[in-house]
PDB file of N, CA and C in Angstrom:
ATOM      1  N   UNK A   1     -56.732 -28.000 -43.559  1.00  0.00           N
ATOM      2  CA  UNK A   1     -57.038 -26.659 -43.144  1.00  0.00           C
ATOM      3  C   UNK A   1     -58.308 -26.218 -43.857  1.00  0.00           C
ATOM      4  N   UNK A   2     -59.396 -25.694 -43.213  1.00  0.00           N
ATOM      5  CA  UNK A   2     -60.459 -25.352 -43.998  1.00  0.00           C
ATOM      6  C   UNK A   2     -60.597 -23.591 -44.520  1.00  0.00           C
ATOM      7  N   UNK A   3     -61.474 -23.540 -45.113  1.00  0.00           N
ATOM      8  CA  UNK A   3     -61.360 -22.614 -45.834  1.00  0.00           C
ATOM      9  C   UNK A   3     -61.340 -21.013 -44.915  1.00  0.00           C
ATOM     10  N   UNK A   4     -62.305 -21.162 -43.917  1.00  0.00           N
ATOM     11  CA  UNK A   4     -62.411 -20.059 -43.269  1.00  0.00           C
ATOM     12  C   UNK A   4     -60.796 -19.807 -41.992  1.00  0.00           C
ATOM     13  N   UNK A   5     -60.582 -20.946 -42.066  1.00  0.00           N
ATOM     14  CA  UNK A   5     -59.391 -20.888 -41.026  1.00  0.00           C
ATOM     15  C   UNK A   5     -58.367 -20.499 -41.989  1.00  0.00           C
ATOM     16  N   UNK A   6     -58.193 -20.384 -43.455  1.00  0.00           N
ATOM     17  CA  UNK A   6     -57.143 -19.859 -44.478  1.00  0.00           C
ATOM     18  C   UNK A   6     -58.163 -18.091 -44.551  1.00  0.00           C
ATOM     19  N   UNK A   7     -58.878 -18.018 -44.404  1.00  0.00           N
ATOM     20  CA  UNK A   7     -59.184 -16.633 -44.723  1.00  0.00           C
ATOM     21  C   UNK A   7     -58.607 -15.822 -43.483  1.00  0.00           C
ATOM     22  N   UNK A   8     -58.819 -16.308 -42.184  1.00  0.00           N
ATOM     23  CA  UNK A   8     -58.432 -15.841 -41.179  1.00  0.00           C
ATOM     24  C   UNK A   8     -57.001 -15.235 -40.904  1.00  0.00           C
ATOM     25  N   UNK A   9     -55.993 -16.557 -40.940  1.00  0.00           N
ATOM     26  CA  UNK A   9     -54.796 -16.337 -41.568  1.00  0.00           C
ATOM     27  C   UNK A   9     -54.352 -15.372 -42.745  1.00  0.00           C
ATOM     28  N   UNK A  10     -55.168 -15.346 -43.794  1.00  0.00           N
ATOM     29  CA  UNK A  10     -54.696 -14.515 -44.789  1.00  0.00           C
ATOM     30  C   UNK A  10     -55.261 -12.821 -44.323  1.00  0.00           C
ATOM     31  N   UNK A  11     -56.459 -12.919 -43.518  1.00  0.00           N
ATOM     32  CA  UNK A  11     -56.996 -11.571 -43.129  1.00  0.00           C
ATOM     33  C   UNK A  11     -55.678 -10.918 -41.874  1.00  0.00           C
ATOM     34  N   UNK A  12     -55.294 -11.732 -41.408  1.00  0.00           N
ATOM     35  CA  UNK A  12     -54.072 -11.482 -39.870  1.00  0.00           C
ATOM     36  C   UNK A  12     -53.058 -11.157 -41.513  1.00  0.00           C
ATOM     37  N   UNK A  13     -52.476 -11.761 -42.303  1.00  0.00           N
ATOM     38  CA  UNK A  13     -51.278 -11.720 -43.153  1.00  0.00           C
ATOM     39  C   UNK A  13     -51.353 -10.061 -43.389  1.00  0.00           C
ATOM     40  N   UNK A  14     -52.704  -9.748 -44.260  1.00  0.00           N
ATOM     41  CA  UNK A  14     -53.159  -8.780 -44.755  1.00  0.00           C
ATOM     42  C   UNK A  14     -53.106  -7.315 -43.826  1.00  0.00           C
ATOM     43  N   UNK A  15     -53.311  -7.482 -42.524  1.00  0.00           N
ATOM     44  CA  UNK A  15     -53.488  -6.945 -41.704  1.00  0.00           C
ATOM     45  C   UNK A  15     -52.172  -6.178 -41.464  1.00  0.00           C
ATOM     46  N   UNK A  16     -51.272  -7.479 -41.329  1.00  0.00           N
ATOM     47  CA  UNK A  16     -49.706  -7.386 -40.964  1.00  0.00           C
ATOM     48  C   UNK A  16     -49.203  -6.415 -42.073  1.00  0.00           C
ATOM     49  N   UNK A  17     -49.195  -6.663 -43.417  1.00  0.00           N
ATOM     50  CA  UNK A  17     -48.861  -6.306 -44.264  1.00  0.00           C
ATOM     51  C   UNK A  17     -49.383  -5.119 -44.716  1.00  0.00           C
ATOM     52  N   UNK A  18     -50.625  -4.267 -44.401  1.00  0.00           N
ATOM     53  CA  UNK A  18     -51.235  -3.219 -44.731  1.00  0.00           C
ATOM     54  C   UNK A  18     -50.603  -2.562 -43.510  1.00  0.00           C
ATOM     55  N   UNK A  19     -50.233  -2.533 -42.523  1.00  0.00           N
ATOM     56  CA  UNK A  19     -49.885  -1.590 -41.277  1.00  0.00           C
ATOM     57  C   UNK A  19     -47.997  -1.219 -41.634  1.00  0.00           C
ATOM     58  N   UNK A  20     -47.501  -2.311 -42.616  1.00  0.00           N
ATOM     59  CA  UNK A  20     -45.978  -1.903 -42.878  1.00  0.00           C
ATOM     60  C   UNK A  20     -45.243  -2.985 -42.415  1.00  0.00           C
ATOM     61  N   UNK A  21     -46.146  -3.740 -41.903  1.00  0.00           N
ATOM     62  CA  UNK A  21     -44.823  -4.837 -41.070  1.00  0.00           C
ATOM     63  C   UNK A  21     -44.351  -5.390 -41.892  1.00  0.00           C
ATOM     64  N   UNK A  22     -43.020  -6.396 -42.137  1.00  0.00           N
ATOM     65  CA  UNK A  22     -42.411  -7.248 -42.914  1.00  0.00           C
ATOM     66  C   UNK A  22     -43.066  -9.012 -42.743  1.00  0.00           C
ATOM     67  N   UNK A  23     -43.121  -8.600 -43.960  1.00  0.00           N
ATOM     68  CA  UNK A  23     -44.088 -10.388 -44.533  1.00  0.00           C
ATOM     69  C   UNK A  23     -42.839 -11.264 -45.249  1.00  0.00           C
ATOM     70  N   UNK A  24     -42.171 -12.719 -44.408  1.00  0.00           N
ATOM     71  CA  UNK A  24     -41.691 -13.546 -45.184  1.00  0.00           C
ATOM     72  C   UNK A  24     -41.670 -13.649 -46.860  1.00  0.00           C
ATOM     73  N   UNK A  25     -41.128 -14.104 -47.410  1.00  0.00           N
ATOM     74  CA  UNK A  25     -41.041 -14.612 -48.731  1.00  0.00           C
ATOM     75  C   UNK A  25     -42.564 -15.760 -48.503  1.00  0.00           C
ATOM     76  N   UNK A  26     -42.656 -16.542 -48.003  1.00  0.00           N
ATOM     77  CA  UNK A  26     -43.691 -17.238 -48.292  1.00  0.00           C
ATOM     78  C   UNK A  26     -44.908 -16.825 -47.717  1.00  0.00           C
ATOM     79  N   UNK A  27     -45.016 -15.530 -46.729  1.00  0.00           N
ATOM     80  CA  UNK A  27     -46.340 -15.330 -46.256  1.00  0.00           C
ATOM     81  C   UNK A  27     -46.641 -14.382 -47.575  1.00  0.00           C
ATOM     82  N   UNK A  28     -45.849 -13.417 -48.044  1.00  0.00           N
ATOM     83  CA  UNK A  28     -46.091 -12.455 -49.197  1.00  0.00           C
ATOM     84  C   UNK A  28     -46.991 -13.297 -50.414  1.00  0.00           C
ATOM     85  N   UNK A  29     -46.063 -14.839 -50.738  1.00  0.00           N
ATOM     86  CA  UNK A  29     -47.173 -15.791 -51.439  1.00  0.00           C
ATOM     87  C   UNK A  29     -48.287 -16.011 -51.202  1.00  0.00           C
ATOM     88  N   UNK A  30     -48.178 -16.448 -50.024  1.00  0.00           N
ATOM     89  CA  UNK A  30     -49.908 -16.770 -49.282  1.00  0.00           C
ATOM     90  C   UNK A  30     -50.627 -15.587 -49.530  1.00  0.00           C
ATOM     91  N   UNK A  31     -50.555 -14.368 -49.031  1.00  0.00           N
ATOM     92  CA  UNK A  31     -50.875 -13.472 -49.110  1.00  0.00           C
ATOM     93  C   UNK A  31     -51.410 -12.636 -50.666  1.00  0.00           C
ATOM     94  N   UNK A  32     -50.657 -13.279 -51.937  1.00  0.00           N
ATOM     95  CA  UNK A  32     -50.971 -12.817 -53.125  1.00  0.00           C
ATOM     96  C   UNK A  32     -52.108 -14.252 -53.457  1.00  0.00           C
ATOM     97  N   UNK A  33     -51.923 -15.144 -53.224  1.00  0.00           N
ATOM     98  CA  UNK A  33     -52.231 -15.908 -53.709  1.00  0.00           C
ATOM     99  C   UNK A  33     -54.242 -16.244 -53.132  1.00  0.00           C
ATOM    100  N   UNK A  34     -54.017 -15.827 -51.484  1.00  0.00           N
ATOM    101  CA  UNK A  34     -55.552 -14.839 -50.846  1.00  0.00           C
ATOM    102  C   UNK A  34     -56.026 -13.595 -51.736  1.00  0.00           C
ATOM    103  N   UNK A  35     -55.380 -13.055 -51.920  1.00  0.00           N
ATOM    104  CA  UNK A  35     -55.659 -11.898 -52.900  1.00  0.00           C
ATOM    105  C   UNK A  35     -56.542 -12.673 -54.404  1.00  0.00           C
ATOM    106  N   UNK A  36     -55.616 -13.186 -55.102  1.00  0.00           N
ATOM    107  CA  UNK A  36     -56.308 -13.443 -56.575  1.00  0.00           C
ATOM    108  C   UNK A  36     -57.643 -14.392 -56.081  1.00  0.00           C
ATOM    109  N   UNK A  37     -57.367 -15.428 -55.029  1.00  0.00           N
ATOM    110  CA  UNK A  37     -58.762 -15.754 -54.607  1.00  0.00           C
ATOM    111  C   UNK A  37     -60.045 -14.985 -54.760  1.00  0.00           C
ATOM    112  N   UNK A  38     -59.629 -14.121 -53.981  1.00  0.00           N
ATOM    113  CA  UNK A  38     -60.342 -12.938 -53.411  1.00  0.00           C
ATOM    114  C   UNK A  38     -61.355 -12.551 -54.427  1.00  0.00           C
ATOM    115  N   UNK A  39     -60.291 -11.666 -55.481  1.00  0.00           N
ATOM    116  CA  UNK A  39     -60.590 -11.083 -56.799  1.00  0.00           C
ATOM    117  C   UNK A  39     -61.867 -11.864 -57.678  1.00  0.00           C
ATOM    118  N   UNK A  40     -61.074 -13.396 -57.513  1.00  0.00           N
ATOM    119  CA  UNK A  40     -61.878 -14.896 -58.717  1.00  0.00           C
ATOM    120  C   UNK A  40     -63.432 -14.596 -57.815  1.00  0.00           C
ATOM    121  N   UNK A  41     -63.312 -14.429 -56.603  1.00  0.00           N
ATOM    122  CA  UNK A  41     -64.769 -14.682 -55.820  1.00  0.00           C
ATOM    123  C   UNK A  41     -65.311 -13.625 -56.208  1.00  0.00           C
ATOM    124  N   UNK A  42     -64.549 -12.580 -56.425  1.00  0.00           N
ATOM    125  CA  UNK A  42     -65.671 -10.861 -56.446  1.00  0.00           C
ATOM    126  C   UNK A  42     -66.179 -11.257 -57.670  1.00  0.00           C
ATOM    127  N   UNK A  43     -65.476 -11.462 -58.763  1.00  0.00           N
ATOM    128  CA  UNK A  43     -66.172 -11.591 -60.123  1.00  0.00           C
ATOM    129  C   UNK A  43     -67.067 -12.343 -60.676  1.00  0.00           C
ATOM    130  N   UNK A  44     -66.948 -13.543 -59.533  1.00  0.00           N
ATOM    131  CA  UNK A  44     -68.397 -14.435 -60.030  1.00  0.00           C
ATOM    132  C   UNK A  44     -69.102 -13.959 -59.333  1.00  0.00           C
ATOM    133  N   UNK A  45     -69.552 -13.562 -58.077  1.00  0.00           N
ATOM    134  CA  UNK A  45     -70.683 -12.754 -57.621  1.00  0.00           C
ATOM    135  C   UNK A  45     -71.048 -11.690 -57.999  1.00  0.00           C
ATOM    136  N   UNK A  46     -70.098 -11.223 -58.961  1.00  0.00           N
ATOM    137  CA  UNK A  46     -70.385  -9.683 -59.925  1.00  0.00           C
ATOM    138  C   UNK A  46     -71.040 -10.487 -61.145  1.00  0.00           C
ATOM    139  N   UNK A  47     -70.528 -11.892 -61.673  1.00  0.00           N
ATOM    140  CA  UNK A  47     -71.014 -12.371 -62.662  1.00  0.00           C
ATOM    141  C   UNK A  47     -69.758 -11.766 -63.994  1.00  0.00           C
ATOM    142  N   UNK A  48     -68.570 -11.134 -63.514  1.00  0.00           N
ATOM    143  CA  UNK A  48     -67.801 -10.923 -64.292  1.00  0.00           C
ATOM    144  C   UNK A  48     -67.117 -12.083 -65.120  1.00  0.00           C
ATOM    145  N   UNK A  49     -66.763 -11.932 -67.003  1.00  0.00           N
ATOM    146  CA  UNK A  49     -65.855 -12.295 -66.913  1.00  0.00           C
ATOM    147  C   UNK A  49     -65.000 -12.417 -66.971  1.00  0.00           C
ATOM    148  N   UNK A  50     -63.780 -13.358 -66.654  1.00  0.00           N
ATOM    149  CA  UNK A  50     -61.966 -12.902 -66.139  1.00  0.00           C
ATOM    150  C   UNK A  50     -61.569 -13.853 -67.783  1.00  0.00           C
ATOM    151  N   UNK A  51     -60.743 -13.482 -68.186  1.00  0.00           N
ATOM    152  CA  UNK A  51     -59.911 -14.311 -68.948  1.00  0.00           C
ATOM    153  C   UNK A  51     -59.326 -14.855 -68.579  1.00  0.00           C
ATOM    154  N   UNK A  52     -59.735 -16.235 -68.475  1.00  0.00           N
ATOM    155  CA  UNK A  52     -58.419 -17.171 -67.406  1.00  0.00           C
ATOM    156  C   UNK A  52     -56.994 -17.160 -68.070  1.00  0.00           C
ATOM    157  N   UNK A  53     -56.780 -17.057 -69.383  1.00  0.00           N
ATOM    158  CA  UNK A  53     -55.454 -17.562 -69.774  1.00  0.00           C
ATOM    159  C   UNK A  53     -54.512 -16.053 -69.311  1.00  0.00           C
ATOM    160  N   UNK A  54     -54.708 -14.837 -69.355  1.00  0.00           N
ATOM    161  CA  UNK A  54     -53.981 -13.812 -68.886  1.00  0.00           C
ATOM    162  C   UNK A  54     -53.782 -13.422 -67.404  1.00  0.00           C
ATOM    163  N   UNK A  55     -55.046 -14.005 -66.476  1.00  0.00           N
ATOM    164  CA  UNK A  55     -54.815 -13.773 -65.371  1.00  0.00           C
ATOM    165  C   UNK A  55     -53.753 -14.337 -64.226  1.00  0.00           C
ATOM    166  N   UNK A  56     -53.738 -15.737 -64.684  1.00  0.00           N
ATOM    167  CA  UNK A  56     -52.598 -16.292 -63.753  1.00  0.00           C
ATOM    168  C   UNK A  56     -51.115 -15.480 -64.219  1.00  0.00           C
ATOM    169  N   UNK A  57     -50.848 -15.470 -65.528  1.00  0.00           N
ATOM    170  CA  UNK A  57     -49.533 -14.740 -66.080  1.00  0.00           C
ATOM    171  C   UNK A  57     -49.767 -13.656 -65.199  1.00  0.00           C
ATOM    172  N   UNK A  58     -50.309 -12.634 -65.011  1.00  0.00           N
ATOM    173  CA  UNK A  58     -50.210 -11.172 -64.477  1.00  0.00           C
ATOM    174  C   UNK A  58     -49.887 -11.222 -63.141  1.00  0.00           C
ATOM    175  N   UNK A  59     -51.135 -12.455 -62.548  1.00  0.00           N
ATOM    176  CA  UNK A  59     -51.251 -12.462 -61.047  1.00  0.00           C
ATOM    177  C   UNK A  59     -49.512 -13.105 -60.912  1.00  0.00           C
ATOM    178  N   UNK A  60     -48.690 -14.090 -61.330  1.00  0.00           N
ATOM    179  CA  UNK A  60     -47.717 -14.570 -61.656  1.00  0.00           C
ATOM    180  C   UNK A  60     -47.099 -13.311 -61.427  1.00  0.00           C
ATOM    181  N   UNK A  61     -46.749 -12.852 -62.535  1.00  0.00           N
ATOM    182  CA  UNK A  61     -46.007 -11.456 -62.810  1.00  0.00           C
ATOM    183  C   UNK A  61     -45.397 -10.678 -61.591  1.00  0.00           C
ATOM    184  N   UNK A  62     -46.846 -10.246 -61.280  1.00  0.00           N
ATOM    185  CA  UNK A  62     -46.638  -9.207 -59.899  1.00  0.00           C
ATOM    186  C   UNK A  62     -46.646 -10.003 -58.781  1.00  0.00           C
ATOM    187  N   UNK A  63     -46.517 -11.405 -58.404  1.00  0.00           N
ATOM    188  CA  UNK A  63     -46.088 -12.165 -57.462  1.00  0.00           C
ATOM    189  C   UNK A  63     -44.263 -12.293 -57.266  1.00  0.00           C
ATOM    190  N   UNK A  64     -44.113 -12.095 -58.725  1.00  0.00           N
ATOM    191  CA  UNK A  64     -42.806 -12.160 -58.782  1.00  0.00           C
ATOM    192  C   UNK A  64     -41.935 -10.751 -58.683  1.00  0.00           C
ATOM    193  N   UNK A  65     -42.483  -9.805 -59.064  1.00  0.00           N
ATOM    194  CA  UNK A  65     -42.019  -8.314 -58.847  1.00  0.00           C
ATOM    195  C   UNK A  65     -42.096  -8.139 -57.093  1.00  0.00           C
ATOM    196  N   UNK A  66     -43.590  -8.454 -56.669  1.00  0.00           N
ATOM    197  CA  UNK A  66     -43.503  -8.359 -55.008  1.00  0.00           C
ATOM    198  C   UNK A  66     -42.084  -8.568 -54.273  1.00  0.00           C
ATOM    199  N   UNK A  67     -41.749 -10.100 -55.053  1.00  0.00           N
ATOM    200  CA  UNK A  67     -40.951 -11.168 -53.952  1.00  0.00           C
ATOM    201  C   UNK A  67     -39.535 -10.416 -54.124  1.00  0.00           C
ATOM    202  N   UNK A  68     -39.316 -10.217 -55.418  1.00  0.00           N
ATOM    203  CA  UNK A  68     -37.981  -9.079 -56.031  1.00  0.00           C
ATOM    204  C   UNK A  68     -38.112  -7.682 -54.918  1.00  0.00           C
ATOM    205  N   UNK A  69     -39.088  -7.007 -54.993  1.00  0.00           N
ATOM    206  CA  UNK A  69     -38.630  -5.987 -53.877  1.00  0.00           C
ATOM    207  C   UNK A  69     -38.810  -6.604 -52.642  1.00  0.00           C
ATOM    208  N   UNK A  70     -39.012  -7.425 -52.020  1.00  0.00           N
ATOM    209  CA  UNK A  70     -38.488  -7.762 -50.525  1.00  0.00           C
ATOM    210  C   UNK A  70     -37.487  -7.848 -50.695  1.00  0.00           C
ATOM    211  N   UNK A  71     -37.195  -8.960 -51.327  1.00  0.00           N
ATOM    212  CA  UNK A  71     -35.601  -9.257 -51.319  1.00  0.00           C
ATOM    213  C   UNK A  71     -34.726  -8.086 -51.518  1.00  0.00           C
ATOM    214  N   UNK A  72     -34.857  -7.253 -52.075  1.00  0.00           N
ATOM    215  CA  UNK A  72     -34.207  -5.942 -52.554  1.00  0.00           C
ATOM    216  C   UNK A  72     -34.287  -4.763 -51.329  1.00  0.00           C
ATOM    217  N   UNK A  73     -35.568  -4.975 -50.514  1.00  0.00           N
ATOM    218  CA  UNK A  73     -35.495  -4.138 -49.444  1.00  0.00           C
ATOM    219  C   UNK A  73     -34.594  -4.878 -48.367  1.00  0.00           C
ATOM    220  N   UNK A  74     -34.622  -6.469 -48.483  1.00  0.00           N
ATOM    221  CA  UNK A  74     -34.113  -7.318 -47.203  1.00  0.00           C
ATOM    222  C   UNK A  74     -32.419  -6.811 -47.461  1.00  0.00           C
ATOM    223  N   UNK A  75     -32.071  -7.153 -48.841  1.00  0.00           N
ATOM    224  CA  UNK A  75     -30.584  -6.827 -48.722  1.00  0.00           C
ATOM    225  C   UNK A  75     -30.317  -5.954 -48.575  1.00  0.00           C
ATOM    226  N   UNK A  76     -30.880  -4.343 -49.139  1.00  0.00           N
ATOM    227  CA  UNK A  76     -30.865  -2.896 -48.772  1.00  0.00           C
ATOM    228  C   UNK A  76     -30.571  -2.684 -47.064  1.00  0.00           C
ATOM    229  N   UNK A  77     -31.155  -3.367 -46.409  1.00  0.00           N
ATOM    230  CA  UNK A  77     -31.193  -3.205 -45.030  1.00  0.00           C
ATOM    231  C   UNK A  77     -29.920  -3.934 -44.283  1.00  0.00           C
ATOM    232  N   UNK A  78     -29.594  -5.209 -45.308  1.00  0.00           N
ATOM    233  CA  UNK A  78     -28.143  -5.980 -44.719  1.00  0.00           C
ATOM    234  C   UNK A  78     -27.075  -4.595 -44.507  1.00  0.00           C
ATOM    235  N   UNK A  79     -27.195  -4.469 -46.309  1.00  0.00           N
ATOM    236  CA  UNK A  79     -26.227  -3.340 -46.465  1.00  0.00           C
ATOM    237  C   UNK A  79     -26.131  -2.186 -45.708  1.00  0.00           C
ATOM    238  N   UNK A  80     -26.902  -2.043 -45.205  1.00  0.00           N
ATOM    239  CA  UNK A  80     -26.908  -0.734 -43.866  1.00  0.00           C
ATOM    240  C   UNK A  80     -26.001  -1.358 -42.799  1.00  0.00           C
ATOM    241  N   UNK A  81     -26.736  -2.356 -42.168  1.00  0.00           N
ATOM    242  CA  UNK A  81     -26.336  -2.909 -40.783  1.00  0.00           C
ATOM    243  C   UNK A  81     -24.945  -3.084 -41.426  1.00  0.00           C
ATOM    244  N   UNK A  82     -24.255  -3.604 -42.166  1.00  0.00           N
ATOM    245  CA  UNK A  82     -22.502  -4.088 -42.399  1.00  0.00           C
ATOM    246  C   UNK A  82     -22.228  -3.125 -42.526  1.00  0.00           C
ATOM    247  N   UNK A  83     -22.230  -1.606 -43.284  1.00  0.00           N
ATOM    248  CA  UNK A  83     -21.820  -0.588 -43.491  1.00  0.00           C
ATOM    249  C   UNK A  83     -21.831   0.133 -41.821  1.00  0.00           C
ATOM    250  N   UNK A  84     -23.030   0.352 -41.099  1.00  0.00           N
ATOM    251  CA  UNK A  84     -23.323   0.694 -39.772  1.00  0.00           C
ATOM    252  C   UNK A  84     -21.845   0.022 -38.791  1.00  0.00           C
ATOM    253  N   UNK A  85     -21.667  -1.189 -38.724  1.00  0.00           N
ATOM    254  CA  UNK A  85     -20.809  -2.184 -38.177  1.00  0.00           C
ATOM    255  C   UNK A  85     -19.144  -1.450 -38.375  1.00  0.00           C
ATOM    256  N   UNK A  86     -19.134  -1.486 -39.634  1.00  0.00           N
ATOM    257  CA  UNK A  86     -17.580  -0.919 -40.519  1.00  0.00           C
ATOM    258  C   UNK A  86     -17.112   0.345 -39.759  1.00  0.00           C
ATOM    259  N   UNK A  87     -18.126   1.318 -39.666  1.00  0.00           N
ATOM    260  CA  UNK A  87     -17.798   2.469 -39.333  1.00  0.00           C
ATOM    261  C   UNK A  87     -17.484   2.206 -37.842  1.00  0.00           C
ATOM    262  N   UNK A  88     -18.241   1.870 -37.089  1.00  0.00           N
ATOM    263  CA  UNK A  88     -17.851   1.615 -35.841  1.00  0.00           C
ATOM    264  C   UNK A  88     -16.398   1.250 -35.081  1.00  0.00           C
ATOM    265  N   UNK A  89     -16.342  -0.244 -36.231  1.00  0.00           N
ATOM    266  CA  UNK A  89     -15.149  -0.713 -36.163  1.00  0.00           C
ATOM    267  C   UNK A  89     -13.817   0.313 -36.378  1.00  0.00           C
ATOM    268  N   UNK A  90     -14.096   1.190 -37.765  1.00  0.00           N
ATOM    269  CA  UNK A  90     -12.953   1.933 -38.274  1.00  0.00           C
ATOM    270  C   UNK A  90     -13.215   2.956 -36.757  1.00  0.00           C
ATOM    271  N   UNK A  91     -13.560   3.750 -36.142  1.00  0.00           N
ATOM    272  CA  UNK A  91     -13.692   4.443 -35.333  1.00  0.00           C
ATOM    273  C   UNK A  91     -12.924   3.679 -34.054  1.00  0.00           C
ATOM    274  N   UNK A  92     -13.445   2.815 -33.425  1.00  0.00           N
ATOM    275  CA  UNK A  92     -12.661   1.930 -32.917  1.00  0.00           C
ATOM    276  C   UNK A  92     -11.501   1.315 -33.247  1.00  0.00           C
ATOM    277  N   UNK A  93     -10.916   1.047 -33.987  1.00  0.00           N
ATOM    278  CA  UNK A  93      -9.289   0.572 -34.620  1.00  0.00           C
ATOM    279  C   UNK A  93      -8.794   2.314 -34.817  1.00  0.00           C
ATOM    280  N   UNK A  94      -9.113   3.554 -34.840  1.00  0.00           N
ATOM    281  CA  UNK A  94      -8.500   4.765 -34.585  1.00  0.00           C
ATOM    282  C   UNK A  94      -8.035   5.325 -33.587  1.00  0.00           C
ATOM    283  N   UNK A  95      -9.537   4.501 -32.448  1.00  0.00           N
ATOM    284  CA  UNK A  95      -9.202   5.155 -30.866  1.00  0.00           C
ATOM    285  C   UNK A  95      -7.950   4.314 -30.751  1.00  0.00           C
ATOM    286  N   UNK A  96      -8.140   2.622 -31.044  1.00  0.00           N
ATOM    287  CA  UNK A  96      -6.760   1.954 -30.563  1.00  0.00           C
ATOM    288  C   UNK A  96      -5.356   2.209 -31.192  1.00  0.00           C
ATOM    289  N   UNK A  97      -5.485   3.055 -32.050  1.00  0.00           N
ATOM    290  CA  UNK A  97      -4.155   3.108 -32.790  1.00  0.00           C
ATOM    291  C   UNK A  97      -3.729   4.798 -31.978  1.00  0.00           C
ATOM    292  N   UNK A  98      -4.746   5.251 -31.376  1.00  0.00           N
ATOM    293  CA  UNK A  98      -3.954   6.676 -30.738  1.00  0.00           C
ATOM    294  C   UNK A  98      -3.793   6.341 -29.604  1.00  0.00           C
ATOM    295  N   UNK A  99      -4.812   5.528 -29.058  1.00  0.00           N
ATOM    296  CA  UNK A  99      -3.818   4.657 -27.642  1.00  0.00           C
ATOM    297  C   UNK A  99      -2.623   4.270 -27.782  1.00  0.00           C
ATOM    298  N   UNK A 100      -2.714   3.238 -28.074  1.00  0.00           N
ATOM    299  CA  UNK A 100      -0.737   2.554 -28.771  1.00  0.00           C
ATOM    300  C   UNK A 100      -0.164   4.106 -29.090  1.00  0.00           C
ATOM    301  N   UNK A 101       0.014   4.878 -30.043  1.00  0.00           N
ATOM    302  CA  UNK A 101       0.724   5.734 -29.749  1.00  0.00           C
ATOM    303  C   UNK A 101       1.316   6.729 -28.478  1.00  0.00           C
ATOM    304  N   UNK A 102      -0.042   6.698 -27.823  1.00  0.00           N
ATOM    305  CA  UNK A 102       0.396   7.624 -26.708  1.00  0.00           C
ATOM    306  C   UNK A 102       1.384   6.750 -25.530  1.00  0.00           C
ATOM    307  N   UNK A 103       0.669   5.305 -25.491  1.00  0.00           N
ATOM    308  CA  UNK A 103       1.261   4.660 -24.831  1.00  0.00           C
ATOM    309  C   UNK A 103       3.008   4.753 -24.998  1.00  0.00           C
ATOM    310  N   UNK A 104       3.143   4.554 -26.654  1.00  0.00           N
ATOM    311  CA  UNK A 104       4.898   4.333 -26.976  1.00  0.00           C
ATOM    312  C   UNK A 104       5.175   5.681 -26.537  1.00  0.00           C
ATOM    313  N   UNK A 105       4.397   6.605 -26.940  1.00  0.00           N
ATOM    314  CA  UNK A 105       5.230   8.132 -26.345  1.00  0.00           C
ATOM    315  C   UNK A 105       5.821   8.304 -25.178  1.00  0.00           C
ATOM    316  N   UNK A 106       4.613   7.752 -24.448  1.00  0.00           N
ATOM    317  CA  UNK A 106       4.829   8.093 -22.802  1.00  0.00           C
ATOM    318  C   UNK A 106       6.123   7.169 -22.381  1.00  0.00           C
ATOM    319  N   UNK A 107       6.222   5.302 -23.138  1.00  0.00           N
ATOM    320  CA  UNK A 107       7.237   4.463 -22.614  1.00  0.00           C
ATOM    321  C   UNK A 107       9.095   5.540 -22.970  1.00  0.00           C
ATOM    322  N   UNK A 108       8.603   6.351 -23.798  1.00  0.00           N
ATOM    323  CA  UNK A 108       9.793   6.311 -24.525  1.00  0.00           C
ATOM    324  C   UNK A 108      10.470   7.746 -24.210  1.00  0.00           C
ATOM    325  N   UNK A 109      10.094   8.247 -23.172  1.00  0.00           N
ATOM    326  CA  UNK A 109      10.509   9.385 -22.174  1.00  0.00           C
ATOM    327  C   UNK A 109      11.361   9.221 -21.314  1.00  0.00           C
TER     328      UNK A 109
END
């Protein structure tokens, strides 16, 4: 894969991900990992310099905090839909339990 065909991809990732949409566990990587690229390129054309030994730890860091709140929003959202489901169900197993009653009422006249 060459380089401009990974920028492309990471510019569509970026794209996806700046508008709100939901980014995989591994596009969120790709996506951080375009990022610190990004950053390493601004600073040598700025002529900046980065401390290499702290930057991967940080960039690390908040790769790993990212991936923690997906996951934390992904299960947040399970927990809706099963809770959403429950209620339904309990609502439904109420209508059927006042059916069956009315039914025995009515047999038992």
């Amino acid at each position: 894969m060459n380089s401009e065909l990974s920028d492309a991809q990471a510019q569509l990732l970026h794209d996806k991900y700046t508008r709100g949409d939901t980014l995989s566990t591994e596009e969120h990587i790709q996506l951080e990992h375009w990022y610190e690229r990004q950053d390493k390129l601004e600073a040598s054309q700025l002529g900046l310099a980065t401390e290499a030994k702290n930057e991967p730890d940080l960039a690390l860091l908040k790769a790993q905090v990212d991936i923690a709140l997906l996951q934390l929003s992904t299960v947040s959202s399970q927990i809706q839909t099963v809770s959403a489901e429950n209620e339904a169900l309990r609502q439904e197993t109420e209508q059927l339990r006042h059916h069956i009653v009315h039914m025995l009422a009515s047999q038992s006249i």
